[in-house]
N, C-alpha and C. Protein backbone atom coordinates (compact mmCIF):
# COMPACT_ATOMS: atom_id res chain seq x y z
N UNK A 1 130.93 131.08 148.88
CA UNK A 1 130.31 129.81 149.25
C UNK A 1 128.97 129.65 148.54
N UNK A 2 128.00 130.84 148.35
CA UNK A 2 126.73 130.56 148.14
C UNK A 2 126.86 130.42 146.99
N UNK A 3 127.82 131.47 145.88
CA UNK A 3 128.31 130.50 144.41
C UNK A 3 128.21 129.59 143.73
N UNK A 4 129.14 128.74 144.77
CA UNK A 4 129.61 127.83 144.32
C UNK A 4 128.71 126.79 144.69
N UNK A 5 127.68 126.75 145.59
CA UNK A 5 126.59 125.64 145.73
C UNK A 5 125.43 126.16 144.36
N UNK A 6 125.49 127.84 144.48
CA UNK A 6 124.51 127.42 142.99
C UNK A 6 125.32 127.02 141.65
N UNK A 7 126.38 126.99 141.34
CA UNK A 7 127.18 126.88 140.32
C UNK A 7 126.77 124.86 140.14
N UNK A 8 127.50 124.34 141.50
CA UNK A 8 127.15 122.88 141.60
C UNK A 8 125.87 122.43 141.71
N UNK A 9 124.42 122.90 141.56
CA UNK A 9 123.36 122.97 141.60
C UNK A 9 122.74 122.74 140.51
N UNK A 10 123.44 123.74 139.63
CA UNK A 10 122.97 124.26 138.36
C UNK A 10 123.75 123.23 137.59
N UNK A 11 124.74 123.00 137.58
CA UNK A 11 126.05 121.36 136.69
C UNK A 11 125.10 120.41 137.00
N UNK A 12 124.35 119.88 138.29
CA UNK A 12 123.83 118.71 138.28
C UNK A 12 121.99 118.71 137.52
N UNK A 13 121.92 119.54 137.80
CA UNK A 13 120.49 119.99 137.10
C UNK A 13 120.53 120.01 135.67
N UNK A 14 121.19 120.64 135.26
CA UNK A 14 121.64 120.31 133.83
C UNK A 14 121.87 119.16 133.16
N UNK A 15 122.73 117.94 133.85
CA UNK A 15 122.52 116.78 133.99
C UNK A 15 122.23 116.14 134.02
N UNK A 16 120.53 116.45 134.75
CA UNK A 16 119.55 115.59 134.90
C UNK A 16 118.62 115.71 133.54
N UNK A 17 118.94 117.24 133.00
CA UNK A 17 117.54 117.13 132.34
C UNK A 17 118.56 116.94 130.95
N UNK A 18 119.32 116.93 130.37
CA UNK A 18 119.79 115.69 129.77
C UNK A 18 119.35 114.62 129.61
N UNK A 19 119.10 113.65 130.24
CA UNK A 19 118.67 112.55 129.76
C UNK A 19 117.51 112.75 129.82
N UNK A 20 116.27 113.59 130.10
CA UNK A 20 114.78 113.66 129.68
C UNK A 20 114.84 114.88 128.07
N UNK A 21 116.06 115.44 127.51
CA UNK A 21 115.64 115.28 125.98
C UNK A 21 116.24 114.64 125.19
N UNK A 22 115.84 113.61 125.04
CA UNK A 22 116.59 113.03 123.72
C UNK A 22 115.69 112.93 122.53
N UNK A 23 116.49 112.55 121.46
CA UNK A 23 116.23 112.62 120.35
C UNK A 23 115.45 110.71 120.00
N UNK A 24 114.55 110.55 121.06
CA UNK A 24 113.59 109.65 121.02
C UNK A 24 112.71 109.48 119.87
N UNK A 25 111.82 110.43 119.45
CA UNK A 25 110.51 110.52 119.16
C UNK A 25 110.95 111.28 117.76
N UNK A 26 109.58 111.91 117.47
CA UNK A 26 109.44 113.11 116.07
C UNK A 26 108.42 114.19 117.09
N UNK A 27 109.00 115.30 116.78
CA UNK A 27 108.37 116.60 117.36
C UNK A 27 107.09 117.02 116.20
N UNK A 28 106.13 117.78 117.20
CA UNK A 28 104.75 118.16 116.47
C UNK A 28 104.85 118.68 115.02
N UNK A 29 105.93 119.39 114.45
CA UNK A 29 106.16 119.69 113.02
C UNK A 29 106.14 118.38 112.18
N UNK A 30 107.34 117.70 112.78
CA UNK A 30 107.19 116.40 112.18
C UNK A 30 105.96 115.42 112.27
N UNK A 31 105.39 115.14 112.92
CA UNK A 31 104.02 114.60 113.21
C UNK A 31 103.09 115.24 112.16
N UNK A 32 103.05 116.57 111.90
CA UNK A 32 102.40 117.31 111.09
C UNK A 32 102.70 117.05 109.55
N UNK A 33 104.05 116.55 109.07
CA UNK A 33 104.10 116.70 108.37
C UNK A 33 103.88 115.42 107.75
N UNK A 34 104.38 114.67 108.84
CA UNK A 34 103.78 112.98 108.31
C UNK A 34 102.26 112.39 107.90
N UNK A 35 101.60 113.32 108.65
CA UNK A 35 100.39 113.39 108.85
C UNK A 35 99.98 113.86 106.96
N UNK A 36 100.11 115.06 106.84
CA UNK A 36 99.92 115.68 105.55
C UNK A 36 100.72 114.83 104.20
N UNK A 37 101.77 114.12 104.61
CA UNK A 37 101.97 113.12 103.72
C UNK A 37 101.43 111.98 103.37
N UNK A 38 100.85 111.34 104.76
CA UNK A 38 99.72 110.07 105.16
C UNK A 38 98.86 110.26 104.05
N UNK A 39 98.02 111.87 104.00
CA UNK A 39 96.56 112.56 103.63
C UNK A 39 96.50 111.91 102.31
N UNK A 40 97.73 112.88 101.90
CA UNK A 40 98.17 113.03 100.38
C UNK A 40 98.12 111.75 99.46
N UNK A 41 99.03 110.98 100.53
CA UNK A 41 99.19 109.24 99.34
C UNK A 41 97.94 108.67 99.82
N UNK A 42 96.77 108.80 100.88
CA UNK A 42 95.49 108.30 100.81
C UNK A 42 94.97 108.58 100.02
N UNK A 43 94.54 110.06 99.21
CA UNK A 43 94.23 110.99 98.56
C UNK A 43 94.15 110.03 97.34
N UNK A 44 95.41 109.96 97.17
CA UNK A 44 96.23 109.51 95.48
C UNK A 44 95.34 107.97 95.47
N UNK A 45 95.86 107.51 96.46
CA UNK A 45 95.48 105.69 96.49
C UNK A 45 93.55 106.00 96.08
N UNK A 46 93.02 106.50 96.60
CA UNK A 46 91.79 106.80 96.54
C UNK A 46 91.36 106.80 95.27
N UNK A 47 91.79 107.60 94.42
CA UNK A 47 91.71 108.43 93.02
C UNK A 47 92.12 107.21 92.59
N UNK A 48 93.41 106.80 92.20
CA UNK A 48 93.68 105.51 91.49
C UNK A 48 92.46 104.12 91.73
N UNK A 49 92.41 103.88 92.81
CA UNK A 49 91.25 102.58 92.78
C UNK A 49 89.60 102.91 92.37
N UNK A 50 89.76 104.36 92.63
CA UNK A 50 88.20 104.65 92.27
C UNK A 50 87.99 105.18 90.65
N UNK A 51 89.22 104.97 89.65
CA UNK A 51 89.56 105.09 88.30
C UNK A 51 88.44 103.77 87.59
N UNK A 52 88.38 104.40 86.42
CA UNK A 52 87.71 103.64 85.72
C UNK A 52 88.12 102.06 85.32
N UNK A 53 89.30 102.21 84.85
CA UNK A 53 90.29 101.35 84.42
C UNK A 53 90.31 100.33 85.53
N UNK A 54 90.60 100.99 86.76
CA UNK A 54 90.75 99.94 87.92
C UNK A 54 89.90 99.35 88.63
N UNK A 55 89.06 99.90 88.36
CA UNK A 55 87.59 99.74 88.78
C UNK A 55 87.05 98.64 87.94
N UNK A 56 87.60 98.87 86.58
CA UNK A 56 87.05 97.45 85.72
C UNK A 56 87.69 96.17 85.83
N UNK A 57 89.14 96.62 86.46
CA UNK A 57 89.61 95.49 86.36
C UNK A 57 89.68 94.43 87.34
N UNK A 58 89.50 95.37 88.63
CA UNK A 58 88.78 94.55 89.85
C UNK A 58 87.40 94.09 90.02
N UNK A 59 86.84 94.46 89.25
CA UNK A 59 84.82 93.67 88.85
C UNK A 59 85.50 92.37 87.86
N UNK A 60 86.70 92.66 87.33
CA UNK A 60 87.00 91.59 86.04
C UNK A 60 87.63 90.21 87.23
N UNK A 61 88.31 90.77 87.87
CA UNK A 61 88.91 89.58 88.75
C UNK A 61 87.91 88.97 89.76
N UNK A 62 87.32 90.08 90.23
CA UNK A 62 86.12 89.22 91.42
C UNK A 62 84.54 88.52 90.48
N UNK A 63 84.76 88.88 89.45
CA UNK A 63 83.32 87.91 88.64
C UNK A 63 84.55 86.96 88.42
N UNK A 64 85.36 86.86 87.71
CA UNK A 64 86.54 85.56 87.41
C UNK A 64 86.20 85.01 88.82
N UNK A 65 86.55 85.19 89.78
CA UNK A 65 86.56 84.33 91.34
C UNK A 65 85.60 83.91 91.20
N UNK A 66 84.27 84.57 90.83
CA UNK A 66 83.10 84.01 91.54
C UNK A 66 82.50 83.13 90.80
N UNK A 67 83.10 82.67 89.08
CA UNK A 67 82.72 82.31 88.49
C UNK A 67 83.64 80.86 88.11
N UNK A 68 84.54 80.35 89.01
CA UNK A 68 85.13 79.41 89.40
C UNK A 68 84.46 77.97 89.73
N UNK A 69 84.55 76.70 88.77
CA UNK A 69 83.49 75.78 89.32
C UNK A 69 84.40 74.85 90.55
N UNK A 70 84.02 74.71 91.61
CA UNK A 70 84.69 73.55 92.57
C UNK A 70 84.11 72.33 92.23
């Protein structure tokens, strides 16, 4: 008898916590790694706009704007 109430105890418990894991979210590795990918292409984007080249060519477009007669 005492078995079989923990046997049916343990089936419904199991059960329950079933539906509290699902495959909802991204786990802390993943978070981590998104994170270090985020860094990386900030990193890059950084380096590219703070380039010489790009740097001239955005002073070239914002004097063009500012030098617009209305």
């Amino acid at each position: 008898m005492w078995g079989q109430l923990c046997a049916r105890a343990s089936r419904r418990g199991a059960r329950g916590m079933r539906g509290l894991r699902g495959d909802a979210g991204m786990v802390t590795s993943e978070y981590a790694m998104g994170l270090i990918a985020a860094v990386g292409f900030a990193g890059l984007l950084y380096k590219v706009v703070t380039s010489g080249q790009v740097r001239a060519a955005l002073q070239a477009v914002v004097e063009k704007a500012l030098d617009v007669r209305f």
